[in-house]
Protein backbone atom coordinates (compact mmCIF):
# COMPACT_ATOMS: atom_id res chain seq x y z
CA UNK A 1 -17.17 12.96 -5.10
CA UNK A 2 -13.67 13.72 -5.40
CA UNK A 3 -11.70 16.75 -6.24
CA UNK A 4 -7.99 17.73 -6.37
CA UNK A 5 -7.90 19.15 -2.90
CA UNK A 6 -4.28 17.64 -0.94
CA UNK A 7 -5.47 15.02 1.72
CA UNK A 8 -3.96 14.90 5.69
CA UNK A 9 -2.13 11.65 5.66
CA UNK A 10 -1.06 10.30 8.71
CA UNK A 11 1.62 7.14 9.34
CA UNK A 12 2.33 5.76 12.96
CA UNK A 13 4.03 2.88 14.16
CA UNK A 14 7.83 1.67 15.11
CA UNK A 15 10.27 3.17 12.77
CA UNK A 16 8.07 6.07 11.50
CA UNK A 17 9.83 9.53 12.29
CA UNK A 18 8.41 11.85 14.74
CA UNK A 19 7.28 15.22 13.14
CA UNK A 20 6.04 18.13 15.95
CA UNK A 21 2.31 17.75 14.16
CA UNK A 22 0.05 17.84 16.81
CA UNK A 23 -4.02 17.54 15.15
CA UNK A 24 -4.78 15.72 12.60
CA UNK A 25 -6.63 18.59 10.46
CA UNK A 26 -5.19 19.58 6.70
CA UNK A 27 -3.71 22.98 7.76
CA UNK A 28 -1.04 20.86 10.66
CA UNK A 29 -0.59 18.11 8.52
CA UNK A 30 0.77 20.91 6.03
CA UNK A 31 3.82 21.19 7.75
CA UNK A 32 4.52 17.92 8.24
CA UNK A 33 7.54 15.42 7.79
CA UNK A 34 5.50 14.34 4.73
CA UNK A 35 5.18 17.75 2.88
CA UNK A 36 3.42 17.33 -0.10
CA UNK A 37 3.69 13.85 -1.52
CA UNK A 38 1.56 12.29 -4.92
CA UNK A 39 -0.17 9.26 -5.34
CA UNK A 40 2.86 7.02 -6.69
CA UNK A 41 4.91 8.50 -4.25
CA UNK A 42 2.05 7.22 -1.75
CA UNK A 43 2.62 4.08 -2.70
CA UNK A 44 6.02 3.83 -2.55
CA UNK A 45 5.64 5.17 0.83
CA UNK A 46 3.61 3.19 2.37
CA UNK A 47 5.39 -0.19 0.90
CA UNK A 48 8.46 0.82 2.35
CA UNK A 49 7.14 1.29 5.41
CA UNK A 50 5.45 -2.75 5.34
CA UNK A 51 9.64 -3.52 4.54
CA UNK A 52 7.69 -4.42 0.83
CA UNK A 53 9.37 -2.15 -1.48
CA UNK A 54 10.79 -3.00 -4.72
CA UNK A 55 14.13 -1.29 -5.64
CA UNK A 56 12.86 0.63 -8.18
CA UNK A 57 15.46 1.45 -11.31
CA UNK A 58 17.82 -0.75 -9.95
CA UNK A 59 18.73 -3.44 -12.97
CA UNK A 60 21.87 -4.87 -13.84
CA UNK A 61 20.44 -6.81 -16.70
CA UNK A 62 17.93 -6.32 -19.45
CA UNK A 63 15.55 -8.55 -17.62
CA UNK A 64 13.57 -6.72 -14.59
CA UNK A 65 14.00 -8.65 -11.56
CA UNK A 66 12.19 -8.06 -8.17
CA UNK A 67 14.33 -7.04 -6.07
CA UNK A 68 12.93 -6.74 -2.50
CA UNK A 69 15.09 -5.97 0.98
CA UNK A 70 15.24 -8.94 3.63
């Protein structure tokens, strides 16, 4: 079942920033680096993180072009 309630989300690895979040429960994760983030956002999120990110809005032509870093 699912219902609109905000979800803890947690991210850890090299390059991640450091929040002072101690538990993982949905009041600490409130005040978080994160804040309140939606599910596109997510997405974005977590593909920048995996360096997979497209630039998004960034055309110089008609045409769109993936643009990815590296």
């Amino acid at each position: 079942m699912h219902s609109g309630e905000p979800v803890p989300l947690v991210i850890a690895g090299e390059g991640v920033r450091v929040d002072r979040v101690r538990k993982f429960d949905e009041v600490s994760a409130a005040g978080g680096g994160f804040g309140f983030i939606q599910g596109r956002e997510f997405m974005y999120l977590v593909l920048n993180y995996l360096e997979r990110s497209k630039l998004v809005d960034l055309m110089d032509e008609p045409e769109d072009h993936s643009l990815l870093p590296g």
